[in-house]
Protein backbone atom coordinates (compact mmCIF):
# COMPACT_ATOMS: atom_id res chain seq x y z
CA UNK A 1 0.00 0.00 0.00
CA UNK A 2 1.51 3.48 -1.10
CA UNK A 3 0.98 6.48 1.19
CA UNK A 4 1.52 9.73 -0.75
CA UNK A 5 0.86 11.72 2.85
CA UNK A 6 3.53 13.65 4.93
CA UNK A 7 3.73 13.66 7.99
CA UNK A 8 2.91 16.87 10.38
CA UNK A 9 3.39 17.77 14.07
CA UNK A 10 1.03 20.72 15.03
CA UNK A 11 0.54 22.01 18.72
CA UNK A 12 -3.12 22.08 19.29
CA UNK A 13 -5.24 23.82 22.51
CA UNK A 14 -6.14 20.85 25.05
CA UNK A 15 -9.72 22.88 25.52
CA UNK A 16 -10.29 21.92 21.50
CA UNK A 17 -11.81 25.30 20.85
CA UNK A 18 -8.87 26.72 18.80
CA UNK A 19 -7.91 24.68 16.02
CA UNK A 20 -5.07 26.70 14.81
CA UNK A 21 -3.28 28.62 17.90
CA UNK A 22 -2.53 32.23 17.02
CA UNK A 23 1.27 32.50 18.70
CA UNK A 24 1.24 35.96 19.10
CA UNK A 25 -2.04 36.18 20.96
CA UNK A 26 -0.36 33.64 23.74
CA UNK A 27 1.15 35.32 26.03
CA UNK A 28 1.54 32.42 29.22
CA UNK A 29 2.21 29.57 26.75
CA UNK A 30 2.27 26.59 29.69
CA UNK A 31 3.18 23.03 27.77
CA UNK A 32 0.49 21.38 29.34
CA UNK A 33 -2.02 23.75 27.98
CA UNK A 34 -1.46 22.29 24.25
CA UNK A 35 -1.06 18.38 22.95
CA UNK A 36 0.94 17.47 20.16
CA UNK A 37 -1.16 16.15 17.77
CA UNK A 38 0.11 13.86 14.21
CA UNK A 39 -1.52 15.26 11.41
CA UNK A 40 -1.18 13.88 7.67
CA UNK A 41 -1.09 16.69 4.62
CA UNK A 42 -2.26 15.27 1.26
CA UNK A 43 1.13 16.23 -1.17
CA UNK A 44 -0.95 16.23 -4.83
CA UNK A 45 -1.95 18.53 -7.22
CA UNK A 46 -5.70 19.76 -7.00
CA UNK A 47 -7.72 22.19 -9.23
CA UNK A 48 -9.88 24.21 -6.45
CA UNK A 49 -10.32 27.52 -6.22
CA UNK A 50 -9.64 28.04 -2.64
CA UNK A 51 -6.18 28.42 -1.63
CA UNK A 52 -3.80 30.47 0.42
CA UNK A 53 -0.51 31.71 -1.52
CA UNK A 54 2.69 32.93 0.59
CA UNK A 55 1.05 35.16 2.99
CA UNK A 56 -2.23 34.79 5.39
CA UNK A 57 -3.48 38.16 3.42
CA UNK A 58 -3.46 36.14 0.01
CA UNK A 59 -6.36 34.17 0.93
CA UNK A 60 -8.17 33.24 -2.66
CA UNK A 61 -11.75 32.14 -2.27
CA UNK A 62 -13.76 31.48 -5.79
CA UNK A 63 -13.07 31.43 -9.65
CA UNK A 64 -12.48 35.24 -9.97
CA UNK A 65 -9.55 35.20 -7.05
CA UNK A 66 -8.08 32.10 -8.73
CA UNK A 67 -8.06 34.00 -11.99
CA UNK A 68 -6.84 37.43 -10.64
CA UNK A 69 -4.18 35.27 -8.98
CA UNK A 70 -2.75 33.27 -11.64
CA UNK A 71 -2.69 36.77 -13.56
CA UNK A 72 -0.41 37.85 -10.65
CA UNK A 73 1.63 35.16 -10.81
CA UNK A 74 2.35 34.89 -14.47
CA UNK A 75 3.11 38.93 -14.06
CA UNK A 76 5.46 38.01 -11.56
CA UNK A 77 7.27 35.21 -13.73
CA UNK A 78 7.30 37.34 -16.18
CA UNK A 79 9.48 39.88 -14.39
CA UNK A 80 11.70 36.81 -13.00
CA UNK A 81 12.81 36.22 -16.72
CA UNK A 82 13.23 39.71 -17.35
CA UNK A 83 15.32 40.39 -14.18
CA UNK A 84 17.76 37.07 -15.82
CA UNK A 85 17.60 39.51 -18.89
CA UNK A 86 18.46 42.62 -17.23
CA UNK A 87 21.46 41.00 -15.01
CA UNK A 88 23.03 39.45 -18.33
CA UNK A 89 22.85 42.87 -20.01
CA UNK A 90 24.55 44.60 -16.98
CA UNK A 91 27.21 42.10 -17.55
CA UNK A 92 27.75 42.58 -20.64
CA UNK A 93 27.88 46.17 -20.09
CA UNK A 94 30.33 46.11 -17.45
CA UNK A 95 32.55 44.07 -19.15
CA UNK A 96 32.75 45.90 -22.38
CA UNK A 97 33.51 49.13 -20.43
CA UNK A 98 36.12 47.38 -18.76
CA UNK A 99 38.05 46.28 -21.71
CA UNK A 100 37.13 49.08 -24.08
CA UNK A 101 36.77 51.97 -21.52
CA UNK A 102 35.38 55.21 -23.92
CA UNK A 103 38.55 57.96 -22.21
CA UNK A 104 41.28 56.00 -24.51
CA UNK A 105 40.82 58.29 -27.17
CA UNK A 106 41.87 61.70 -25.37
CA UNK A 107 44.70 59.92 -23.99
CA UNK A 108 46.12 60.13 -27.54
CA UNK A 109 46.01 64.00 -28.09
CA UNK A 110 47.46 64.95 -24.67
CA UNK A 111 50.40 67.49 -25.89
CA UNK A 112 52.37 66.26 -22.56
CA UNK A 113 53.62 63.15 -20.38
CA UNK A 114 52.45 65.20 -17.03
CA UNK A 115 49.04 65.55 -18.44
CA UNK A 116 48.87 62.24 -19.72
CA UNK A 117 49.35 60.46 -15.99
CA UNK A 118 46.63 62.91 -14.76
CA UNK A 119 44.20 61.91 -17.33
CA UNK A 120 44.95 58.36 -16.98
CA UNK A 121 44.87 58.66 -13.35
CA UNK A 122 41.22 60.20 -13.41
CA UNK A 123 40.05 57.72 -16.21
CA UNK A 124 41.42 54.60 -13.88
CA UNK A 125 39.38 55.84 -11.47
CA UNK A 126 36.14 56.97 -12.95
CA UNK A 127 36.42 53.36 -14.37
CA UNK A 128 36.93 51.91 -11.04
CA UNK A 129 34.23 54.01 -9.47
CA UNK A 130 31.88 53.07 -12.73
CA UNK A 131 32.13 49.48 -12.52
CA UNK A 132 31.75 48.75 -8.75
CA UNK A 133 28.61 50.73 -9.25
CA UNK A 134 27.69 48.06 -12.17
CA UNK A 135 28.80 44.94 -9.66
CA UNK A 136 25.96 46.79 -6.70
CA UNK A 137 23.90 47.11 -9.46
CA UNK A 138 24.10 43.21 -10.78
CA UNK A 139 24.12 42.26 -6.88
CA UNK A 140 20.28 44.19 -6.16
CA UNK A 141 19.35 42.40 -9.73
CA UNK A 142 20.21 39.29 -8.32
CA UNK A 143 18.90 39.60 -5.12
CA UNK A 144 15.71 40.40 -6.61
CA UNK A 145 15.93 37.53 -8.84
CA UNK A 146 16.72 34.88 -5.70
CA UNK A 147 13.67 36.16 -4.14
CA UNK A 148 11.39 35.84 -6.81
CA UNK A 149 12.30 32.68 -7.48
CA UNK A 150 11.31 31.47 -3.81
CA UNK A 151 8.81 33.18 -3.93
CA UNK A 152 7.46 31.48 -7.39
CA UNK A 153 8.46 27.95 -5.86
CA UNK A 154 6.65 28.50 -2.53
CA UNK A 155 3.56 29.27 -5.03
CA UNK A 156 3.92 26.25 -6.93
CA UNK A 157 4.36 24.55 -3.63
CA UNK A 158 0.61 25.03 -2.93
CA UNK A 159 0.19 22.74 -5.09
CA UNK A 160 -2.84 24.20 -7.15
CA UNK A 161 -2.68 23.09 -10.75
CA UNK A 162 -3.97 26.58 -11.74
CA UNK A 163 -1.01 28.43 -9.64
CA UNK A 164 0.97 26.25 -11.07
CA UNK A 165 -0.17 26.75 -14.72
CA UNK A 166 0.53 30.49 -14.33
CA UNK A 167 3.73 30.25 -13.26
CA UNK A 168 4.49 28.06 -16.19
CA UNK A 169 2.61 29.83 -18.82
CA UNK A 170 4.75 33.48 -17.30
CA UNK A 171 7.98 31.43 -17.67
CA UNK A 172 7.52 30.81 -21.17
CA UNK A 173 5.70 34.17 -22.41
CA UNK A 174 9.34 35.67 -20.52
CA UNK A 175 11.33 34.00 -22.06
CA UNK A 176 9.78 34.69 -25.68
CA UNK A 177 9.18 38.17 -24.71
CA UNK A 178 12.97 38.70 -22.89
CA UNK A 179 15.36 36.76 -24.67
CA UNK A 180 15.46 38.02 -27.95
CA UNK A 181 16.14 41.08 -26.88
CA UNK A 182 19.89 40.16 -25.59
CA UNK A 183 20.43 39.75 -29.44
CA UNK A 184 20.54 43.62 -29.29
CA UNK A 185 23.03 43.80 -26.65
């Protein structure tokens, strides 16, 4: 016999009036005031509308909250792949400045060695300055991006076909819509 359940420990009120303690309404938590109670969660896909995604505020309740909600989360799946986009192209960017920085050419008609350190000088370090702001740059893209991403997996995690649909159907309409435009780069 197959059991496709996982396994749960939840601490439940011994009065049985509370199903689902609020923590931050207890304020003398005493152990013998709650049991520990084995509880089984189904793990399988389902196709209701009624589901709670990331945050106790995201509560969706009927066909028009399922549907506003997969719209949000293709939008936001949509942004994930352009994010992947926009990090790429700040790569890119970075590293072409780096090895074809644009103050080269007034280093040529400098009438003097003096004024040539000073111009090299400033253009080492307005390259410096210029691509560590590029690297914070990437590093907020990518932090972004991480995010996302957890956040798009915890959705999935509900385990709602039609969550998990949206996030699908955003992944690919991002990448057709982001992609091609690194060809441009």
């Amino acid at each position: 016999m197959e059991v496709s359940l996982t396994s749960v420990y939840r601490l439940f009120p011994r009065d049985g009036l509370t199903v689902y303690p609020q923590w931050k309404h207890v304020t003398n938590y005493k152990p013998a005031d709650y049991v520990l109670v084995f509880c089984l969660l189904q793990m399988h896909f389902e196709g209701s509308s009624n589901v709670t995604l990331l945050f106790n505020f995201w509560d969706v309740r009927g066909p028009a909250g399922m549907v506003l909600s997969v719209f949000v989360v293709l939008l936001l799946t949509v942004i994930y792949e352009l994010l992947k986009v926009w990090k790429i192209t700040i790569g890119k960017k970075k590293q072409s400045f780096i090895t074809h920085p644009s103050g080269n050419s007034s280093l040529t008609s400098s009438p003097s060695e003096i004024s040539l350190a000073a111009i090299e000088n400033t253009a080492a370090a307005s390259l410096s300055v210029f691509s560590w702001l590029l690297h914070c740059l990437q590093t907020a893209i990518h932090i972004l991006q991480v995010t996302l991403g957890y956040m798009l997996m915890l959705c999935v995690m509900s385990y709602n076909v039609w969550i998990f649909l949206g996030v699908i159907m955003g992944s690919v309409l991002g990448y057709f819509l982001a992609f091609p435009l690194l060809k441009h780069i």
